[in-house]
C-alpha atoms as a PDB file:
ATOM      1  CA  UNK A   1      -5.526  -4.809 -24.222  1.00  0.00           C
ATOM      2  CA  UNK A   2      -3.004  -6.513 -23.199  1.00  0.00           C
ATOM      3  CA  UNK A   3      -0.371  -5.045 -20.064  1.00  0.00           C
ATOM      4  CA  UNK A   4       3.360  -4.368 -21.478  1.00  0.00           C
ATOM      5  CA  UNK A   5       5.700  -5.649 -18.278  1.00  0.00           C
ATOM      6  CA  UNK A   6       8.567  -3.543 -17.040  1.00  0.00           C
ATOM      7  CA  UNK A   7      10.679  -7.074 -16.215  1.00  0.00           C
ATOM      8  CA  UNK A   8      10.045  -7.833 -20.436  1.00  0.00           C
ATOM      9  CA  UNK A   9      13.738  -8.099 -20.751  1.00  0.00           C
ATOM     10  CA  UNK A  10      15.694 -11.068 -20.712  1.00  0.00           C
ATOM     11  CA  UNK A  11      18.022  -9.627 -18.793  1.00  0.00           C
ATOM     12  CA  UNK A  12      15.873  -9.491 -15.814  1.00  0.00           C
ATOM     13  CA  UNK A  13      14.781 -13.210 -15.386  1.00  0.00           C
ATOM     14  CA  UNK A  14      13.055 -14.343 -12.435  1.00  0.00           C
ATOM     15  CA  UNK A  15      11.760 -10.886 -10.897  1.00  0.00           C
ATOM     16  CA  UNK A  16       7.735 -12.347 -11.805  1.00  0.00           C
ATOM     17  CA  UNK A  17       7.545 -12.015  -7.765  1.00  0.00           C
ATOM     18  CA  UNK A  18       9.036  -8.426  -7.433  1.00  0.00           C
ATOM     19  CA  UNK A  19       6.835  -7.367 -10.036  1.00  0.00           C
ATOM     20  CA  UNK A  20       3.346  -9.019  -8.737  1.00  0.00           C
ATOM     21  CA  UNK A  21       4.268  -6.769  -5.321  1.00  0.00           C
ATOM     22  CA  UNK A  22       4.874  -3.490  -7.030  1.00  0.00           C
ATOM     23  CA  UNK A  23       1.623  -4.485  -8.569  1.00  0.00           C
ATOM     24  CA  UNK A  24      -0.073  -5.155  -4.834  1.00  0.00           C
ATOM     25  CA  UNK A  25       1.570  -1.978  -3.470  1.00  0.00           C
ATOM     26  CA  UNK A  26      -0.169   0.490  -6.583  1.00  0.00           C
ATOM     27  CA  UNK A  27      -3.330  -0.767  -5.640  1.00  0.00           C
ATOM     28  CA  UNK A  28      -3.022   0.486  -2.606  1.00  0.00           C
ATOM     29  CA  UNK A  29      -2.085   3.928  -3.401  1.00  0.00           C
ATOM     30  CA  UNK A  30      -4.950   5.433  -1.544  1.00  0.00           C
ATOM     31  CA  UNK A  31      -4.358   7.925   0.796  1.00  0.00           C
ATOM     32  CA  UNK A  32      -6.425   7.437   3.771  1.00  0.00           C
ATOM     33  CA  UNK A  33      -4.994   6.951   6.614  1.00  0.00           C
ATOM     34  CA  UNK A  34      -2.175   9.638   5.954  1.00  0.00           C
ATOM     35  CA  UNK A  35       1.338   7.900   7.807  1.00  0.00           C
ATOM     36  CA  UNK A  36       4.804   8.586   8.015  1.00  0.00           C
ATOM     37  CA  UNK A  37       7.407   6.528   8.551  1.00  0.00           C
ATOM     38  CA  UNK A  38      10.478   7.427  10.876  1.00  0.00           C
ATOM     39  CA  UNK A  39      14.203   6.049  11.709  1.00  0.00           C
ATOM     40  CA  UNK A  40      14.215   5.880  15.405  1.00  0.00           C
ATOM     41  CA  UNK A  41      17.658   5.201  16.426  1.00  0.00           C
ATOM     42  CA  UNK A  42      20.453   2.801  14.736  1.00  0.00           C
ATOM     43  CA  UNK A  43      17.816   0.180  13.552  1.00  0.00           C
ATOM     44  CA  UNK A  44      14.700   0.799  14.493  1.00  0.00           C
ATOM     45  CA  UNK A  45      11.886   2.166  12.454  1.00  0.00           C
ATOM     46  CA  UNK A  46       8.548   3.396  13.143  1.00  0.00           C
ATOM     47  CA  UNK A  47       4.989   3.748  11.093  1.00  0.00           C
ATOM     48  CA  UNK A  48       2.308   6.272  12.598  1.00  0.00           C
ATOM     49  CA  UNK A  49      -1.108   5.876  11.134  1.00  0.00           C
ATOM     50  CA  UNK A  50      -3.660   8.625  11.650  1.00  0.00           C
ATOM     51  CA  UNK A  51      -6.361   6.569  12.702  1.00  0.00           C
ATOM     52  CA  UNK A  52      -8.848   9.863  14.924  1.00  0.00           C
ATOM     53  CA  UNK A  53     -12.062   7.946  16.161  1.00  0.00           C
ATOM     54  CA  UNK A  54     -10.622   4.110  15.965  1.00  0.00           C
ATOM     55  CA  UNK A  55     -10.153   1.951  18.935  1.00  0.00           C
ATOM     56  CA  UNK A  56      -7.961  -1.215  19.211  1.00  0.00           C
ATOM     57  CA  UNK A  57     -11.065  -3.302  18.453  1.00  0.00           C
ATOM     58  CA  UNK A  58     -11.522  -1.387  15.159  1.00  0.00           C
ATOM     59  CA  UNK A  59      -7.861  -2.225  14.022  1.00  0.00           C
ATOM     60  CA  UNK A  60      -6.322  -5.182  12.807  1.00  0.00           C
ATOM     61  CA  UNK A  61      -2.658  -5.518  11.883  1.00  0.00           C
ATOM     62  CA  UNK A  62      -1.176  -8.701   9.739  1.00  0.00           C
ATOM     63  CA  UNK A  63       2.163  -9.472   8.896  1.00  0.00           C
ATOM     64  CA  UNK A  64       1.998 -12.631   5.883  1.00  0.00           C
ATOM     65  CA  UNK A  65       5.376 -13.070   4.352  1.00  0.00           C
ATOM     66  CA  UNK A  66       6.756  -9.807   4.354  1.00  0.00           C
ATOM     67  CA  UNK A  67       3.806  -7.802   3.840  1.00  0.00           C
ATOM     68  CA  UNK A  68       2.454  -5.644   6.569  1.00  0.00           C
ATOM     69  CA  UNK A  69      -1.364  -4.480   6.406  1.00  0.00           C
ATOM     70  CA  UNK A  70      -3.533  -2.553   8.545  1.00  0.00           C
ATOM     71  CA  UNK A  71      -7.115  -2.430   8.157  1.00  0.00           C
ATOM     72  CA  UNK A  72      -9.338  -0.605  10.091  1.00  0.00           C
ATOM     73  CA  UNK A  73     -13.830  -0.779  10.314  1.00  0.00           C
ATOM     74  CA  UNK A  74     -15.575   1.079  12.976  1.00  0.00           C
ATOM     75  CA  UNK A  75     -18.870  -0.511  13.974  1.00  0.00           C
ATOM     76  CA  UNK A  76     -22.335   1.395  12.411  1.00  0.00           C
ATOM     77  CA  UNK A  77     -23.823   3.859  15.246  1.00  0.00           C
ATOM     78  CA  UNK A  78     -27.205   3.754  13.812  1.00  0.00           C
ATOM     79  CA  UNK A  79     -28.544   6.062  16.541  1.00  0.00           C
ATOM     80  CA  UNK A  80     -26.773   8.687  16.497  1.00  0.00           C
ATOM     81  CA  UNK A  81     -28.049  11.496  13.655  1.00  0.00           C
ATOM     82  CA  UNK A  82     -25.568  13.510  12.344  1.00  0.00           C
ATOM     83  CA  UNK A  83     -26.200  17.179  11.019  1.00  0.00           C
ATOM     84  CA  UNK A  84     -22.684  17.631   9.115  1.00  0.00           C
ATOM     85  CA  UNK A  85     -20.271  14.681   8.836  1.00  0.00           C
ATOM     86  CA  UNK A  86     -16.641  15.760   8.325  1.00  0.00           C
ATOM     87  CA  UNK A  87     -14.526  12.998  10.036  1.00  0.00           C
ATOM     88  CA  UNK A  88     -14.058  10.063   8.008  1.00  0.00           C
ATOM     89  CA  UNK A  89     -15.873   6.538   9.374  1.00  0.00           C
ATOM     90  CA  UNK A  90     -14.636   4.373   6.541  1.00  0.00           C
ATOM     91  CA  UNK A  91     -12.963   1.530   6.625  1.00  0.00           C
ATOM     92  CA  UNK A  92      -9.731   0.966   4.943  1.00  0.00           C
ATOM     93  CA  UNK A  93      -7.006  -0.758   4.134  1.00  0.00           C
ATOM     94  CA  UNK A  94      -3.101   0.206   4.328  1.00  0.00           C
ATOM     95  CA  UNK A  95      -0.330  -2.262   2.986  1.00  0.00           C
ATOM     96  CA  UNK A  96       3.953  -1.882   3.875  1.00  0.00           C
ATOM     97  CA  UNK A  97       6.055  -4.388   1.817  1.00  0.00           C
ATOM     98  CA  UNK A  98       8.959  -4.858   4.965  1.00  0.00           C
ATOM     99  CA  UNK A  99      12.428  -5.907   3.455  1.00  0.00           C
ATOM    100  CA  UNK A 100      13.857  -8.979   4.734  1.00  0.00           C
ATOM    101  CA  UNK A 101      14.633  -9.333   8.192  1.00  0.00           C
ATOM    102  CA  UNK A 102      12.904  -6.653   9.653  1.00  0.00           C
ATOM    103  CA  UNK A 103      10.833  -7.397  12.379  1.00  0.00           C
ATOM    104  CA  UNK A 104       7.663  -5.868  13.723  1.00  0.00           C
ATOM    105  CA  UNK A 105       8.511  -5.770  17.654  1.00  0.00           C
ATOM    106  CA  UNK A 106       4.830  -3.946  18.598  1.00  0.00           C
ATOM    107  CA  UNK A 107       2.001  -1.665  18.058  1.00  0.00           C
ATOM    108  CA  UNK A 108       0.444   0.949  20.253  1.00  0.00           C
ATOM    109  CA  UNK A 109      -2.853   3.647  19.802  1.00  0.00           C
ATOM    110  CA  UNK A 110      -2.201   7.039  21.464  1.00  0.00           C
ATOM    111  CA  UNK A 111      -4.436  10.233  20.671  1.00  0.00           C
ATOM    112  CA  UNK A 112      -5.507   8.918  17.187  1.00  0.00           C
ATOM    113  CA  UNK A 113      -2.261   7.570  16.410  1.00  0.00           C
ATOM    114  CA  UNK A 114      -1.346   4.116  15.448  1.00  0.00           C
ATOM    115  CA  UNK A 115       2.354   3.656  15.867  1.00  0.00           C
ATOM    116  CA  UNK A 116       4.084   0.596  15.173  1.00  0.00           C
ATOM    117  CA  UNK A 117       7.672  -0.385  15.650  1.00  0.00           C
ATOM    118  CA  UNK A 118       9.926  -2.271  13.816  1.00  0.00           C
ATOM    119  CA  UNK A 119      13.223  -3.578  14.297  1.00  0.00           C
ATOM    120  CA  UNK A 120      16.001  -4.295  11.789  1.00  0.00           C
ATOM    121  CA  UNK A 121      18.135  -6.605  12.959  1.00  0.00           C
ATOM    122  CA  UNK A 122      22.328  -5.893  12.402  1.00  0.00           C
ATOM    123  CA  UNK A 123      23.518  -8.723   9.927  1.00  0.00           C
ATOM    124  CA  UNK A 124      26.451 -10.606  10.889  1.00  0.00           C
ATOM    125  CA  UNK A 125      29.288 -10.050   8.405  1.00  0.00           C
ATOM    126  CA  UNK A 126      31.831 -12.726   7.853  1.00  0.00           C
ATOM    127  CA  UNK A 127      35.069 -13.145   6.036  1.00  0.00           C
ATOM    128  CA  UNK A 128      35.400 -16.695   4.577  1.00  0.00           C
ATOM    129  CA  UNK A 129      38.310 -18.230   2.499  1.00  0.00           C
ATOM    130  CA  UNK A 130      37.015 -20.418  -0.171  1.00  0.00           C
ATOM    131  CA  UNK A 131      38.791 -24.181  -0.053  1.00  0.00           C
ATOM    132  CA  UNK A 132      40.566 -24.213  -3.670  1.00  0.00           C
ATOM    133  CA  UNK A 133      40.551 -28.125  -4.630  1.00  0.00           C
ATOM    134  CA  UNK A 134      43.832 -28.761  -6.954  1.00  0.00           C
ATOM    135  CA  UNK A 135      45.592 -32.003  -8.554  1.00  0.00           C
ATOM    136  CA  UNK A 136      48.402 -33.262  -7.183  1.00  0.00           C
ATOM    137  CA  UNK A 137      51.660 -31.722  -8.216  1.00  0.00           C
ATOM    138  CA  UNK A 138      54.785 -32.998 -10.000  1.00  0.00           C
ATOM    139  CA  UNK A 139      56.442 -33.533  -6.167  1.00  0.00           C
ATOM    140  CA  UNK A 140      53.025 -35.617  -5.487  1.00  0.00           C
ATOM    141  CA  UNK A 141      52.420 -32.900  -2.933  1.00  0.00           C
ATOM    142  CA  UNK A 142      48.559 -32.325  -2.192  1.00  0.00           C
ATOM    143  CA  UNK A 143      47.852 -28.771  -3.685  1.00  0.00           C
ATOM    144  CA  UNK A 144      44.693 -28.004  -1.826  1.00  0.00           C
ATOM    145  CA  UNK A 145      43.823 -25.036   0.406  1.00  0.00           C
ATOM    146  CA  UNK A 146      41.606 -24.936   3.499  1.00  0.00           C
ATOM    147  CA  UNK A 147      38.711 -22.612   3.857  1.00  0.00           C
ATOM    148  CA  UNK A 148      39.104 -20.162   7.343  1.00  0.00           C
ATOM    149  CA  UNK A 149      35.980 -18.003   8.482  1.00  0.00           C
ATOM    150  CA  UNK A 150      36.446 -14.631  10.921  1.00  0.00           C
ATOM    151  CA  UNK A 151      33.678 -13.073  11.630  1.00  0.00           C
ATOM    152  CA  UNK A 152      34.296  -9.286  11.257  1.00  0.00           C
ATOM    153  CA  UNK A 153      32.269  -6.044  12.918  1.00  0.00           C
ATOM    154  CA  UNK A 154      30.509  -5.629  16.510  1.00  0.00           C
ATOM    155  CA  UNK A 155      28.983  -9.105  17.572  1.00  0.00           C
END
């Protein structure tokens, strides 16, 4: 059976890549490790991972493109016997699609919990004047205007 796309319309040409990531990001709708996601400050962001009984050498993080994935595998303890296992020794695998321009600026494990902070940087806005090209006029005057930029907002 064939899948029916939500971008089918022709209205909506070119999305093929947004729709192969919303495709990447369902798979990954497990939910282990539980995480939230916080606004620290004016740009800033933070992701906590639960990650009780992982070290750093457990945990990987990758940032390709603009996707951010954590993984985490603790080693096999084949020595130790356990009566009653109730805290999860899987692996897994967590994925963050980051938008443009946001930057991760570090990672750190405290207590069980894998934070890591990003950064989104303030975009410059500018103001530019478009250069109109036009024919010369009846008076043979030149009837073109120049382009002017101002950048605008907190530098």
């Amino acid at each position: 059976m064939s899948r029916v796309s939500m971008f089918n319309s022709p209205l909506l040409l070119g999305f093929d890549q947004l729709e192969r990531t919303l495709d990447r990001l369902a798979k990954n709708a497990e939910g282990y490790p539980p995480y939230n996601i916080e606004k620290i400050g004016e740009n800033g962001l933070r992701i906590t991972l639960a990650v009780a009984g992982f070290t750093t050498d457990d945990l990987t993080i990758e940032l390709v493109e603009n996707q951010l994935t954590v993984r985490g595998r603790q080693a096999d303890e084949s020595g130790r016997v356990f009566l009653h296992r109730g805290i999860a020794a899987r692996q897994f695998q967590r994925a963050f699609m980051l938008a443009d321009g946001i930057e991760v600026t570090g990672a750190r494990l405290d207590n069980g919990l894998l934070a890591i902070e990003l950064a989104r940087p303030t975009p410059e806005r500018r103001v530019r004047t478009i250069r109109i090209d036009g024919a010369t006029g009846a008076d043979g005057a030149d009837n073109t205007i120049d382009i002017t930029a101002r950048r605008i907002g907190p530098r």
